[in-house]
Protein backbone atom coordinates (compact mmCIF):
# COMPACT_ATOMS: atom_id res chain seq x y z
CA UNK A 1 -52.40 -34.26 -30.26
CA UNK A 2 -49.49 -37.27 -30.30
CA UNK A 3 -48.27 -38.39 -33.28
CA UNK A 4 -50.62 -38.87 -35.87
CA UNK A 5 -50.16 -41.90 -37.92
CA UNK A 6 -51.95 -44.56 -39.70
CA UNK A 7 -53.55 -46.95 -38.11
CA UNK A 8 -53.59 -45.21 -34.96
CA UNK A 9 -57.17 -45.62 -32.95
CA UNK A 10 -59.51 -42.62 -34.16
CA UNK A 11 -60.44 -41.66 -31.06
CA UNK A 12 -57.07 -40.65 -29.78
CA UNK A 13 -57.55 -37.60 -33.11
CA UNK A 14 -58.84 -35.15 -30.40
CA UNK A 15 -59.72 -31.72 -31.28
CA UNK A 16 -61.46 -32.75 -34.56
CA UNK A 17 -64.95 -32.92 -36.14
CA UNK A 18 -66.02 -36.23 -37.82
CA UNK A 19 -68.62 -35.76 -40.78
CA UNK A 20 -70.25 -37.77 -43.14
CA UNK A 21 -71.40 -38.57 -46.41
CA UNK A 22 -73.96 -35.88 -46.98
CA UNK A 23 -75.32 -39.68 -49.40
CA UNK A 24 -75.42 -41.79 -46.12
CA UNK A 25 -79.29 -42.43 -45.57
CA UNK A 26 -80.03 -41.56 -41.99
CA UNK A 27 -80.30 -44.82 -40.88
CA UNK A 28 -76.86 -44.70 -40.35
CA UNK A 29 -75.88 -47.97 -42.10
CA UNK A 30 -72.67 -48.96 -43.48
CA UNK A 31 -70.97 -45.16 -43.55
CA UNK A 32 -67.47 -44.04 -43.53
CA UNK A 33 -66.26 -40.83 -41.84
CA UNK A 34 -63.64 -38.02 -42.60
CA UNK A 35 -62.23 -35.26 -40.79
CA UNK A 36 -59.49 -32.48 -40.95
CA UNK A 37 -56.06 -33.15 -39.51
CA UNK A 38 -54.27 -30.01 -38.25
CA UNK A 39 -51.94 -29.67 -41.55
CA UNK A 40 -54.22 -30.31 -43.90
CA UNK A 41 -54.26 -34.11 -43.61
CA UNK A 42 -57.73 -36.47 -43.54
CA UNK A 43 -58.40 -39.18 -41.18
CA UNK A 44 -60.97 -41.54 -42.29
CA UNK A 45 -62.61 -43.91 -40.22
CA UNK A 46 -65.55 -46.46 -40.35
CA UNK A 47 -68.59 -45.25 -38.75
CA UNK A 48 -69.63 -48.27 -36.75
CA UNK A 49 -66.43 -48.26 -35.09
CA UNK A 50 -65.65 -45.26 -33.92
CA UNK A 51 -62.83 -46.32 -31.32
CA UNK A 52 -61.32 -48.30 -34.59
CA UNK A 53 -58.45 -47.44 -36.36
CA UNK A 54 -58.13 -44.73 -38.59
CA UNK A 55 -56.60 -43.95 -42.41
CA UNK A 56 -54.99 -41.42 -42.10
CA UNK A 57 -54.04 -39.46 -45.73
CA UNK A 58 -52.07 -36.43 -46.96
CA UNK A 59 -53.67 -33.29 -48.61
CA UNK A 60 -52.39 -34.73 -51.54
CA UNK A 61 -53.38 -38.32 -51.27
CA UNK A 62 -56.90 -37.26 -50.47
CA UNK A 63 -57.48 -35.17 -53.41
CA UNK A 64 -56.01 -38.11 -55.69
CA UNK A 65 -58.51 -40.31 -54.21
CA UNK A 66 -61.34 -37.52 -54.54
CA UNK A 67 -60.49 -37.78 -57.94
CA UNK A 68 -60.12 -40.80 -58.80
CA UNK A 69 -63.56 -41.63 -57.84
CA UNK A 70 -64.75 -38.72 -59.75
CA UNK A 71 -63.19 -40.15 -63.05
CA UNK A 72 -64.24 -43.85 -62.26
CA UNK A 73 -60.58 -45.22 -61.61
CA UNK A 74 -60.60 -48.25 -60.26
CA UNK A 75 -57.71 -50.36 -58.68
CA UNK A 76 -54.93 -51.39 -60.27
CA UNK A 77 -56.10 -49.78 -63.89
């Protein structure tokens, strides 16, 4: 895999598997994917653009997300 940074189009992340919200309806809809870097990073990507660009997050900066969420934190509070 080449240098994995953000922004960089999703599907150049080869070698990964891109899930979703077990809460996306089947429809498919507005969803976001993630997926496991090699190194313990997430890429995240928007589900209706596949070939789009990607966020691509630390282990760290994933779990602060994941849990921000889970307390209700919202930006810039």
């Amino acid at each position: 895999m080449s240098h994995i940074r953000n922004g960089m189009r999703a599907s150049e992340l080869q070698g990964i598997t891109w899930v979703k919200s077990s809460r996306s309806g089947p429809t498919g809809g507005n969803c976001v994917q993630m997926a496991v870097l090699p190194g313990g990073g997430i890429a995240v990507r928007n589900s209706r653009h596949p070939d789009g660009p990607a966020l691509i997050f630390t282990g760290a900066e994933w779990n602060e997300f994941i849990h921000g969420v889970i307390r209700g934190v919202r930006p810039g509070t």
